[in-house]
N, C-alpha and C. Protein backbone atom coordinates (compact mmCIF):
# COMPACT_ATOMS: atom_id res chain seq x y z
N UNK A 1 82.69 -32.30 94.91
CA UNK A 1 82.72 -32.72 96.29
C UNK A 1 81.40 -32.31 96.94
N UNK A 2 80.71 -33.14 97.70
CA UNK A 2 79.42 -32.48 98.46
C UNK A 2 79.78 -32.09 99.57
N UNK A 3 78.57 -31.38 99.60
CA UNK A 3 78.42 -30.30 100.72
C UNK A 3 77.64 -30.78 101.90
N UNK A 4 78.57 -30.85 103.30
CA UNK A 4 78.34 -31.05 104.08
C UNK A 4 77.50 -30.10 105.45
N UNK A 5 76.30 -30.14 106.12
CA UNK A 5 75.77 -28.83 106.55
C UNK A 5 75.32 -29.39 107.88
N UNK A 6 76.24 -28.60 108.92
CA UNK A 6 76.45 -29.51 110.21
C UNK A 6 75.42 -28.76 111.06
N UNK A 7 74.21 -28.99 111.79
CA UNK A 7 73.34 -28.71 112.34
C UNK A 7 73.62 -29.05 113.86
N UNK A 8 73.03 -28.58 114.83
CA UNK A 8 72.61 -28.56 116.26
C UNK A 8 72.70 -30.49 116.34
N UNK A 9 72.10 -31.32 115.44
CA UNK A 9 72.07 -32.49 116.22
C UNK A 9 73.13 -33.05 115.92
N UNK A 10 74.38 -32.61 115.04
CA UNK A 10 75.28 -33.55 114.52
C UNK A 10 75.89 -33.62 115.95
N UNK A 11 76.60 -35.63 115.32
CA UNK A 11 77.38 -35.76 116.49
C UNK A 11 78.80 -36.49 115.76
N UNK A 12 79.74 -36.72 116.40
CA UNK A 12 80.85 -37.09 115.43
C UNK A 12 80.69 -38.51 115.18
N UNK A 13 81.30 -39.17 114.03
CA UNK A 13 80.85 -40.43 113.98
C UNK A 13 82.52 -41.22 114.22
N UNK A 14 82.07 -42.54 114.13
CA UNK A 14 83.15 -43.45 114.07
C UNK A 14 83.94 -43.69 113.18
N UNK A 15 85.23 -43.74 112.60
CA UNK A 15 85.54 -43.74 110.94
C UNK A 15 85.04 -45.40 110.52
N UNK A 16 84.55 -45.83 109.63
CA UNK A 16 84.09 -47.16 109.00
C UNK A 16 85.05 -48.28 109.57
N UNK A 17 86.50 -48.08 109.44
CA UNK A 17 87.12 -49.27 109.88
C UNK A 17 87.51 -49.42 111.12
N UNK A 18 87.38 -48.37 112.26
CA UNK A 18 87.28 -48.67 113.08
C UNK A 18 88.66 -48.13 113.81
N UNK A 19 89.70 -47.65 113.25
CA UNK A 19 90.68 -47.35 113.57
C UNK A 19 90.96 -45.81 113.24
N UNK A 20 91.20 -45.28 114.59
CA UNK A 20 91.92 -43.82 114.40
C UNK A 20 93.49 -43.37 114.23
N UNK A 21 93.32 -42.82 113.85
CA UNK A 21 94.94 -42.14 113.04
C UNK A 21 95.58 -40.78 113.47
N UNK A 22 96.91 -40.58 113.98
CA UNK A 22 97.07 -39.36 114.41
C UNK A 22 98.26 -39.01 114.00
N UNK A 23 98.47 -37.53 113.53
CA UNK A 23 99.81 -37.28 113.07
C UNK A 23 100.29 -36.64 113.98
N UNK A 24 101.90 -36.82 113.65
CA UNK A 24 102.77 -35.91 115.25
C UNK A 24 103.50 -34.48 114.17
N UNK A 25 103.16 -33.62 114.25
CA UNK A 25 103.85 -32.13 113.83
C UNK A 25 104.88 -31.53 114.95
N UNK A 26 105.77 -30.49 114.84
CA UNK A 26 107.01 -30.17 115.40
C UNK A 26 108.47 -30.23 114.59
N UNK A 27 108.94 -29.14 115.31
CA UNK A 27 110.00 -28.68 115.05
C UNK A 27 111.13 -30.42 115.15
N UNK A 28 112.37 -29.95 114.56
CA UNK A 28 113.03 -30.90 114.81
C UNK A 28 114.02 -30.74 116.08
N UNK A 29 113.99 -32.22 117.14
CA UNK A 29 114.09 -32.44 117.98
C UNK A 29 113.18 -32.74 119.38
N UNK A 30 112.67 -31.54 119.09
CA UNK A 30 110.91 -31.41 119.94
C UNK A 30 110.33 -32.73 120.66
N UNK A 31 110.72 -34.32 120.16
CA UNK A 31 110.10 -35.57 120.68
C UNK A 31 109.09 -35.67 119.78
N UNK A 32 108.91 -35.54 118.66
CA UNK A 32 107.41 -36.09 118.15
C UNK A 32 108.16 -38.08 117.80
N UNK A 33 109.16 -38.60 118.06
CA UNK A 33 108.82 -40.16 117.93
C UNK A 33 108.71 -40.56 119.16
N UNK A 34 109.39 -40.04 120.56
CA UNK A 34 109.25 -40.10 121.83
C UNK A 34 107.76 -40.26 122.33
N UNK A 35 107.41 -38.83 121.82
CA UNK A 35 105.45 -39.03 122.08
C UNK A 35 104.88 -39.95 121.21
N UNK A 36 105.31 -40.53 119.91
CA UNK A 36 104.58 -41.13 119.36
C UNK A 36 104.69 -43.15 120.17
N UNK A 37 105.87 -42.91 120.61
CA UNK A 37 106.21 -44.48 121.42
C UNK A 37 105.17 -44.23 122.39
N UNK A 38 105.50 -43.33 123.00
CA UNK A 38 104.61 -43.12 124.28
C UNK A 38 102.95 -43.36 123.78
N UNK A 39 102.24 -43.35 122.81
CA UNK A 39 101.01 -43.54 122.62
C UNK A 39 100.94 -44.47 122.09
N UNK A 40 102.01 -45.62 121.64
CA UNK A 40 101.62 -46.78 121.21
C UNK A 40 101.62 -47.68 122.25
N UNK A 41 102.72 -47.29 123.35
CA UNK A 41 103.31 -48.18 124.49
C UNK A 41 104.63 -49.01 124.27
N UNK A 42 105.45 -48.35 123.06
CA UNK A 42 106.40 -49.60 122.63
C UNK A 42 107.37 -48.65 122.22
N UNK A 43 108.82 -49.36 122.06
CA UNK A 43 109.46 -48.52 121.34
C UNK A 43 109.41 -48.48 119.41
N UNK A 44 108.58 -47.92 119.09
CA UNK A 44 108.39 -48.31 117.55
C UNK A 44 109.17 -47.34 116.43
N UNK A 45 109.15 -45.95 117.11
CA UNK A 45 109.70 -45.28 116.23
C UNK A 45 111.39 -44.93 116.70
N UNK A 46 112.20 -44.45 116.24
CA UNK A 46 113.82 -44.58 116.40
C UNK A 46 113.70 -43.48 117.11
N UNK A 47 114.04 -42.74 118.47
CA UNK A 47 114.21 -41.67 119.03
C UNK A 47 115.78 -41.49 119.50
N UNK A 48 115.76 -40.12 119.60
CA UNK A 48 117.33 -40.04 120.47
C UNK A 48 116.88 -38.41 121.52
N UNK A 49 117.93 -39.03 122.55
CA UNK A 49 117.57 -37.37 123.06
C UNK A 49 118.59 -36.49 122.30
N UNK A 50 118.30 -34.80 122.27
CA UNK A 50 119.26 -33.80 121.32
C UNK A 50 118.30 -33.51 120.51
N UNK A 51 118.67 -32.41 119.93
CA UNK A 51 118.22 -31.52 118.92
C UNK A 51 118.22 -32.06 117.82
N UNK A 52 119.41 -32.88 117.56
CA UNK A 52 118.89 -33.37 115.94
C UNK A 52 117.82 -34.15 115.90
N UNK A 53 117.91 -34.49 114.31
CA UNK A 53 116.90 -35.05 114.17
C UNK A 53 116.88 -36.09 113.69
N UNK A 54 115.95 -37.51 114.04
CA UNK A 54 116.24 -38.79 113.63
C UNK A 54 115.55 -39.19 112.31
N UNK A 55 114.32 -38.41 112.63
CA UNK A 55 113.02 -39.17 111.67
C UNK A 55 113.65 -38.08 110.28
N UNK A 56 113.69 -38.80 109.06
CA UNK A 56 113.90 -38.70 107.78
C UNK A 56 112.96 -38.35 107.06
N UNK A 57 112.05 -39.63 107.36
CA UNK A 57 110.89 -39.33 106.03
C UNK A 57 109.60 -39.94 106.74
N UNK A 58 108.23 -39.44 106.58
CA UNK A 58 107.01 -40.46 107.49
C UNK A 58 107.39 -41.19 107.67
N UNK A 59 106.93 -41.84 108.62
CA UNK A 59 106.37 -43.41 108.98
C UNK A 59 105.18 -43.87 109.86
N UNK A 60 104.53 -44.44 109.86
CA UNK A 60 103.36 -44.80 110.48
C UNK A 60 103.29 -45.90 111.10
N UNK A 61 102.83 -45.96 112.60
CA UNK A 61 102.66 -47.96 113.49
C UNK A 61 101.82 -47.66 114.04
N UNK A 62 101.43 -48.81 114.19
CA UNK A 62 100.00 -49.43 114.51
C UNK A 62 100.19 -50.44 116.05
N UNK A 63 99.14 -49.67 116.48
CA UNK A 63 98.83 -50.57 118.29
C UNK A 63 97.05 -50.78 118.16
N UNK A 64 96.98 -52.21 119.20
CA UNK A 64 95.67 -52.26 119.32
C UNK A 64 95.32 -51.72 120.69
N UNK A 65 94.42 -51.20 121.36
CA UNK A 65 94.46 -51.14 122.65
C UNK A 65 93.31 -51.81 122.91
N UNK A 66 93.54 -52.02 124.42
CA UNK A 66 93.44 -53.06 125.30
C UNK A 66 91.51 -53.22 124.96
N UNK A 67 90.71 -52.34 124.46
CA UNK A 67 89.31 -52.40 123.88
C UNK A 67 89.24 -52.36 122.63
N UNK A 68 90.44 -52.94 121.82
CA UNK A 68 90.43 -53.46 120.62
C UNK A 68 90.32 -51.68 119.38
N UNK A 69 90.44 -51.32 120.28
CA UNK A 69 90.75 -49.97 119.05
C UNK A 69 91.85 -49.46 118.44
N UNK A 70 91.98 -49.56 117.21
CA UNK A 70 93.26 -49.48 116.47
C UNK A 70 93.65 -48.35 116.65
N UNK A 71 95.16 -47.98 116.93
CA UNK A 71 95.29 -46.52 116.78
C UNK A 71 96.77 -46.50 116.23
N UNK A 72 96.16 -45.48 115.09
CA UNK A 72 97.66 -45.10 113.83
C UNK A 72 98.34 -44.27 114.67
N UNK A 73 99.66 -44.14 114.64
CA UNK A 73 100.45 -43.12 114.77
C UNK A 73 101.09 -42.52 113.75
N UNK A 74 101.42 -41.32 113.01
CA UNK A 74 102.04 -40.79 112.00
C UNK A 74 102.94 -39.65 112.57
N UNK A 75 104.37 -40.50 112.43
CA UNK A 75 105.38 -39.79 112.83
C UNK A 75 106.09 -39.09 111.65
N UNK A 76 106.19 -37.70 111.73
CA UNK A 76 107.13 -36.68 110.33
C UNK A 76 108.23 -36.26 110.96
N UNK A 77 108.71 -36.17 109.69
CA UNK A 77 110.43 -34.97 110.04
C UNK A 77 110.06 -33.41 110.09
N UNK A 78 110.17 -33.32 111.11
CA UNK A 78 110.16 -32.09 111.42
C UNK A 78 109.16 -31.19 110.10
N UNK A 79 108.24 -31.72 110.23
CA UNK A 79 107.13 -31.50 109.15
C UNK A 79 107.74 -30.61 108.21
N UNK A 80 108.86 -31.42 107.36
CA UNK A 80 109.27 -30.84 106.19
C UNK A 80 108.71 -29.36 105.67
N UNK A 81 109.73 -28.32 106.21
CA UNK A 81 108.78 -27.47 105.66
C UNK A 81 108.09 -26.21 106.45
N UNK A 82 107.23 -26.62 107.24
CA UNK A 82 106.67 -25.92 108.04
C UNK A 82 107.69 -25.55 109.36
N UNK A 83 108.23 -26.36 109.72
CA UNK A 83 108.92 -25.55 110.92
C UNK A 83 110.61 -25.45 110.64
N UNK A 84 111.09 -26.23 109.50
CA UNK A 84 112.65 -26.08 109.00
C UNK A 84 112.22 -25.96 107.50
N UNK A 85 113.05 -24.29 107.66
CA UNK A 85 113.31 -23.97 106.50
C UNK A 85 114.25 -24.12 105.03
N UNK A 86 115.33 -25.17 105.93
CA UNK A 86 116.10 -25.86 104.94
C UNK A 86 115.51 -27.17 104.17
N UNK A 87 114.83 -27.55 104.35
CA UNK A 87 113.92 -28.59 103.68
C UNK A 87 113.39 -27.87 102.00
N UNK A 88 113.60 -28.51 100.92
CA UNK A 88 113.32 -28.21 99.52
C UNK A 88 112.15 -28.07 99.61
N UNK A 89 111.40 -27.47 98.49
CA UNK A 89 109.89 -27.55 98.24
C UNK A 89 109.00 -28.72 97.63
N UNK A 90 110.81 -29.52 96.89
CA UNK A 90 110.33 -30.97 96.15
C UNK A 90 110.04 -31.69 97.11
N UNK A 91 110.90 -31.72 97.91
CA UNK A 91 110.47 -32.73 99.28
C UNK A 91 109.32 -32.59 100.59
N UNK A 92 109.75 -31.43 100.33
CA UNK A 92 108.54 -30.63 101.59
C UNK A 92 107.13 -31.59 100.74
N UNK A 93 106.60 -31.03 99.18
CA UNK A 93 105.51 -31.82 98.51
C UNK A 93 105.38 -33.39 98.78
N UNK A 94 106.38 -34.13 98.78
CA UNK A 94 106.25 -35.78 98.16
C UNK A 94 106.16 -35.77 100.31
N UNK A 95 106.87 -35.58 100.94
CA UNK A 95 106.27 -35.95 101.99
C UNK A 95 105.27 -35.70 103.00
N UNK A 96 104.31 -34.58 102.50
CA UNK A 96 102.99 -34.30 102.67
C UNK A 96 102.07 -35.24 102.12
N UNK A 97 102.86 -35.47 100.81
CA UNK A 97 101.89 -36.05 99.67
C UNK A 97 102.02 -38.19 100.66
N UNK A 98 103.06 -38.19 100.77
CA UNK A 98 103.12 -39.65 101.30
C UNK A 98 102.49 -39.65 102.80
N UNK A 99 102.75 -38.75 103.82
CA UNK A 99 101.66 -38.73 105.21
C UNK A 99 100.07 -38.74 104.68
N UNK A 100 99.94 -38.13 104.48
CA UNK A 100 98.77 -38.16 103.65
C UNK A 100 98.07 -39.49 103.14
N UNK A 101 99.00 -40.40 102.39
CA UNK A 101 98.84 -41.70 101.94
C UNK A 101 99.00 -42.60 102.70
N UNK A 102 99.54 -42.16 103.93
CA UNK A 102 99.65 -43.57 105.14
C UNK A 102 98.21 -42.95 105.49
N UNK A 103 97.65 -41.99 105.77
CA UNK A 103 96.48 -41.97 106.69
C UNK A 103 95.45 -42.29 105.69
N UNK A 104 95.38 -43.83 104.86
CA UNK A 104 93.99 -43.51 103.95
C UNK A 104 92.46 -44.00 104.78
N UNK A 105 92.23 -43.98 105.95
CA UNK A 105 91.10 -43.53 106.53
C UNK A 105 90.93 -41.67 106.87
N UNK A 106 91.78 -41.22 106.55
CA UNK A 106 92.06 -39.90 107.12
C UNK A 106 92.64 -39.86 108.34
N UNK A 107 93.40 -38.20 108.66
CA UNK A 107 93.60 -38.14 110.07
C UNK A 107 92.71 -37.56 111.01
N UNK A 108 92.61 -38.48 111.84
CA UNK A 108 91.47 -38.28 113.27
C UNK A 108 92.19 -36.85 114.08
N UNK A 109 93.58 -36.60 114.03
CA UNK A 109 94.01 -36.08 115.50
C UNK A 109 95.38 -35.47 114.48
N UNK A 110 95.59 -34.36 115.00
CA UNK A 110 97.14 -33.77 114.99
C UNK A 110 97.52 -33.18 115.85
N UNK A 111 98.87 -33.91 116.82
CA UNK A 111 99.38 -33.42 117.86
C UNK A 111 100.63 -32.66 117.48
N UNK A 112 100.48 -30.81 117.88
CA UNK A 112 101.55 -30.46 117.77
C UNK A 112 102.78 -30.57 118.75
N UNK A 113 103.98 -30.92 118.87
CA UNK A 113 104.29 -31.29 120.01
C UNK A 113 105.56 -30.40 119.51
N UNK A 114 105.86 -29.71 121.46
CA UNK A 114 106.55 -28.26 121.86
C UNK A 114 107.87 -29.29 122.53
């Protein structure tokens, strides 16, 4: 892998295709598909109000906004793992490993949401 050596003039760049990507982290219940509707403008991901939890497994949608900039949303379950401890380690892996694979420009942004 090369080595990257960030100096006084770097500035951030644009990703190549033009579209940014953001994942939603949090506990389960917390609203991470609530906030994630809310940044697309639509209802895209399944929300409920309550503590449980809806979202299962990733999923990722796509909005253009109004200056033509794509923006990913990457909604998780209660980021398998990190904030519920009943989640396996097999699963906690394959759905890191699949968020991961929806963001193949990378992720621009991770919102932890309280």
């Amino acid at each position: 892998m090369a080595e990257r050596v960030i100096d006084g003039d770097w500035k951030p760049t644009s990703p190549s295709n033009g579209e940014r990507t953001v994942a939603l982290l949090g506990r389960t219940g917390n609203g991470k598909s609530a906030t994630g509707n809310s940044i697309l403008g639509r209802k895209a991901f399944k929300a409920s109000a309550g503590s449980s939890g809806v979202t299962k497994t990733c999923e990722m949608k796509t909005t253009v906004l109004k200056d033509g900039q794509v923006v990913n949303v990457i909604d998780t379950p209660a980021i398998a793992g990190l904030f519920d401890a009943s989640a396996g380690s097999e699963f906690v892996g394959k759905e890191i490993v699949k968020c991961i694979g929806l963001a193949k420009g990378g992720i621009h942004a991770v919102l932890v949401v309280f």
